[in-house]
Protein backbone atom coordinates (compact mmCIF):
# COMPACT_ATOMS: atom_id res chain seq x y z
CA UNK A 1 161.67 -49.13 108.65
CA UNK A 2 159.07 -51.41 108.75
CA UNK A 3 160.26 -53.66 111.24
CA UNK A 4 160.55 -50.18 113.51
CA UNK A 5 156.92 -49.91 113.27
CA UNK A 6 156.13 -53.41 113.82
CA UNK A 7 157.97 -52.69 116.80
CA UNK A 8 156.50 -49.84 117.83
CA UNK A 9 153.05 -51.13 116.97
CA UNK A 10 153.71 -54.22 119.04
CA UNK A 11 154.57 -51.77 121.98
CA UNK A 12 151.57 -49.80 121.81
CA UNK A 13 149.05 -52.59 121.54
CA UNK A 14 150.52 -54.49 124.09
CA UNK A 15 150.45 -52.09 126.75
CA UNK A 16 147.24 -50.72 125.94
CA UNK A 17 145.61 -53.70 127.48
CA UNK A 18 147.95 -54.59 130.70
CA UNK A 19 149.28 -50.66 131.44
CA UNK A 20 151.36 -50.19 134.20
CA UNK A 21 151.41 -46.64 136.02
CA UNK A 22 147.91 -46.47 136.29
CA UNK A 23 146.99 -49.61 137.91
CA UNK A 24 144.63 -51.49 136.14
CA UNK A 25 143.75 -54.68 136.58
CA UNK A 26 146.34 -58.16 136.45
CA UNK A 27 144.88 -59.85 133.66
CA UNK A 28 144.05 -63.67 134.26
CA UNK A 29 147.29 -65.86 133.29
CA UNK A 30 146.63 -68.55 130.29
CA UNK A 31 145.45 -68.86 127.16
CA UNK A 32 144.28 -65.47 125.74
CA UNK A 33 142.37 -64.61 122.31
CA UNK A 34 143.55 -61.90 120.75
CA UNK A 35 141.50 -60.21 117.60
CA UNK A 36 143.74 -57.22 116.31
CA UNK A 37 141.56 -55.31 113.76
CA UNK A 38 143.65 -52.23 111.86
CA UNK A 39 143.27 -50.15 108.70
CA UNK A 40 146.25 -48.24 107.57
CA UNK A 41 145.74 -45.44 105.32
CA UNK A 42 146.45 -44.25 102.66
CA UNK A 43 143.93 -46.61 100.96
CA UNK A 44 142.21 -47.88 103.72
CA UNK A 45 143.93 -50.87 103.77
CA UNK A 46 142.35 -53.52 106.89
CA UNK A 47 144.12 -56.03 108.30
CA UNK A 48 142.03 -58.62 110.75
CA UNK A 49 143.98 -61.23 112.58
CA UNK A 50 143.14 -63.25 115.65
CA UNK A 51 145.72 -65.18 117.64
CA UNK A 52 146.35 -67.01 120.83
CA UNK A 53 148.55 -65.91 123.79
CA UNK A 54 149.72 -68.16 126.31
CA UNK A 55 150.65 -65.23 129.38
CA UNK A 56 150.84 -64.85 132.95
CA UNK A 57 152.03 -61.38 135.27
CA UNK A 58 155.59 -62.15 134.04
CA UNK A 59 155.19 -62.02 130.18
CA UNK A 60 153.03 -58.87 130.70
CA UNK A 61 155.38 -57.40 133.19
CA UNK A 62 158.28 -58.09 129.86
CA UNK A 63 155.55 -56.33 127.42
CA UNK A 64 155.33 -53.28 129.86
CA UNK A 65 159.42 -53.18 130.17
CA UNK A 66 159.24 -53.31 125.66
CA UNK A 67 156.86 -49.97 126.26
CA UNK A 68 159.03 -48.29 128.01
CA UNK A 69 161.94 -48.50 126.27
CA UNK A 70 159.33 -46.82 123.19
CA UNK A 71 158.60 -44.37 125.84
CA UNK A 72 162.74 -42.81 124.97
CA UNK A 73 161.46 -41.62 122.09
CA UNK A 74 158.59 -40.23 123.47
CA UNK A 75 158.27 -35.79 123.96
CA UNK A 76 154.84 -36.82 125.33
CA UNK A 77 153.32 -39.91 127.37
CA UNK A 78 149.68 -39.17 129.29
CA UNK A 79 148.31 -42.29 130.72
CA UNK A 80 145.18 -42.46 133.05
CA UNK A 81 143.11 -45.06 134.23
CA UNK A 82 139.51 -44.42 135.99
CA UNK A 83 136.45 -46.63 136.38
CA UNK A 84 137.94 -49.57 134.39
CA UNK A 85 139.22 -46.93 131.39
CA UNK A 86 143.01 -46.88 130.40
CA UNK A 87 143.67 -43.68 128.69
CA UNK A 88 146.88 -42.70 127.05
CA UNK A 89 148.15 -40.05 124.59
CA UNK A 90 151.31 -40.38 123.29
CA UNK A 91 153.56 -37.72 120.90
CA UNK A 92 156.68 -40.32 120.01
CA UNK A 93 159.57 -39.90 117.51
CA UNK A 94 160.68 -43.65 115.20
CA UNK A 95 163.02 -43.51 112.47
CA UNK A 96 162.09 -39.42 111.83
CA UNK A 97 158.61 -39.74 111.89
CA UNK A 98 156.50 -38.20 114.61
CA UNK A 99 154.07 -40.49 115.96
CA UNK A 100 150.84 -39.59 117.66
CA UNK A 101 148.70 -41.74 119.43
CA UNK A 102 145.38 -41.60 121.24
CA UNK A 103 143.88 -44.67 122.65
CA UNK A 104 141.77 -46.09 124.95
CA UNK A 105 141.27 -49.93 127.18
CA UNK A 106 138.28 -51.01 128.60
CA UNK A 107 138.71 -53.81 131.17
CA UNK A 108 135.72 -56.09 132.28
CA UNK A 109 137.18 -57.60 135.19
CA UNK A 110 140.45 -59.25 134.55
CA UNK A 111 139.07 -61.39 131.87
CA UNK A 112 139.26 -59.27 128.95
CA UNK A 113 139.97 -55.82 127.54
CA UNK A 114 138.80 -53.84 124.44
CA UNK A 115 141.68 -51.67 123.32
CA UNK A 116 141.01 -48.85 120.50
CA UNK A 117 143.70 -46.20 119.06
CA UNK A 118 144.49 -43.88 116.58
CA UNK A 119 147.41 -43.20 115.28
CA UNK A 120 148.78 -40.38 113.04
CA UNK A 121 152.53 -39.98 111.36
CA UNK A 122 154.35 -36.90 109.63
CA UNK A 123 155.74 -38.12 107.55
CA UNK A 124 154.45 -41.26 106.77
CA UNK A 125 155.53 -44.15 108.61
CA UNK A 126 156.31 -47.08 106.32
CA UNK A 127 153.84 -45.81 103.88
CA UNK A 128 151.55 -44.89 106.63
CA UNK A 129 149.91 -41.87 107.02
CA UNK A 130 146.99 -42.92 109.75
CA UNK A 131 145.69 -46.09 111.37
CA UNK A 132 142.98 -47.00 113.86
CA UNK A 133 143.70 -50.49 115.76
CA UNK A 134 140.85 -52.13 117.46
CA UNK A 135 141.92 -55.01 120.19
CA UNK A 136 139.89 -57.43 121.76
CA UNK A 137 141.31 -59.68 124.18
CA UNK A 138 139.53 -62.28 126.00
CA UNK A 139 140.49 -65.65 128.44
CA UNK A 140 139.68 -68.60 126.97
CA UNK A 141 141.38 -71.58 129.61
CA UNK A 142 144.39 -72.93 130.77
CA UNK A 143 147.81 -72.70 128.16
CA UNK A 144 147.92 -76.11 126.14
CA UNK A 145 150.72 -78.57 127.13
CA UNK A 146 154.04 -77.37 126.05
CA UNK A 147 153.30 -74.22 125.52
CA UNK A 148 154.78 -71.15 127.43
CA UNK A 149 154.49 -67.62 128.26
CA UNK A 150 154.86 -65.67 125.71
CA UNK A 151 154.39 -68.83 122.98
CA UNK A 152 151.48 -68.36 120.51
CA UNK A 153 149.35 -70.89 119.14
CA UNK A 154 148.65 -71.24 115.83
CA UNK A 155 144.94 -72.31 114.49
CA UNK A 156 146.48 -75.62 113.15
CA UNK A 157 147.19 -76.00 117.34
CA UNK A 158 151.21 -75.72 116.82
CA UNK A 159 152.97 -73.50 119.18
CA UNK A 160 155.61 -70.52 118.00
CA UNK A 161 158.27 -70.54 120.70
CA UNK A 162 158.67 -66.82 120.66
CA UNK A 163 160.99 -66.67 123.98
CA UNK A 164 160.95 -67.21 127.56
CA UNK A 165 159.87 -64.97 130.31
């Protein structure tokens, strides 16, 4: 179960930032920060990682095609995007837990995106019974030598292979 909601967690918070159906922005392709800030409840557990993405329009275009296959197990998927907002609201099912999600992306430019959700499950999910993510995602340069799209890079500067795209 809990690598479902990794899953479906990596879904969400990739597409909030580079959404599809709306037409927002092409973010820049390189090296990308990535600060991922969540608390899961019950207990108020937080979680604060920050990570770099090597990406260009193909390894986004492979995040959006992950999204929609967590859109089959979606009753519900409302997605908007005005004035530089992405908007969705989402009513999934994972593993017998209903899922709902409200969330929001603010793009400045195509240089970085501020992504906030919250999430609800009944039952819990994993434990879960709410979490609030808070994404900020910014260009930083040009991918390091060796490294991909899709590879991140670790703080020590070695590169996780995590596919091709």
């Amino acid at each position: 179960m809990k690598k479902n909601r990794k899953l479906f967690f990596a879904a969400t918070a990739l597409v909030l930032p580079i959404a599809h159906a709306a037409e927002p922005p092409e973010l820049k392709e390189g090296l990308w920060s990535i600060r991922i800030q969540m608390t899961n409840n019950p207990g108020g557990k937080t979680e604060d990682s920050t990570s770099l993405l090597c990406r260009n329009h193909a390894y986004d275009k492979s995040a959006i095609n992950l999204a929609k296959d967590v859109k089959k197990n979606c009753s519900k998927y409302d997605e908007n995007f005005q004035g530089g907002k992405y908007t969705t609201d989402m009513h999934c099912t994972v593993a017998g837990s209903a899922i709902d999600t409200k969330g929001t992306a603010t793009y400045s430019g195509d240089t970085s995106a501020h992504a906030e959700n919250h999430t609800t499950y009944s039952p819990a999910f994993g434990g879960v019974t709410d979490s609030t993510m808070i994404m900020d995602q910014k260009y930083v340069g040009s991918c390091p030598a060796g490294a991909q799209p899709g590879d991140r890079i670790n703080a020590d500067g070695s590169i996780l292979h995590t596919g091709r795209h």
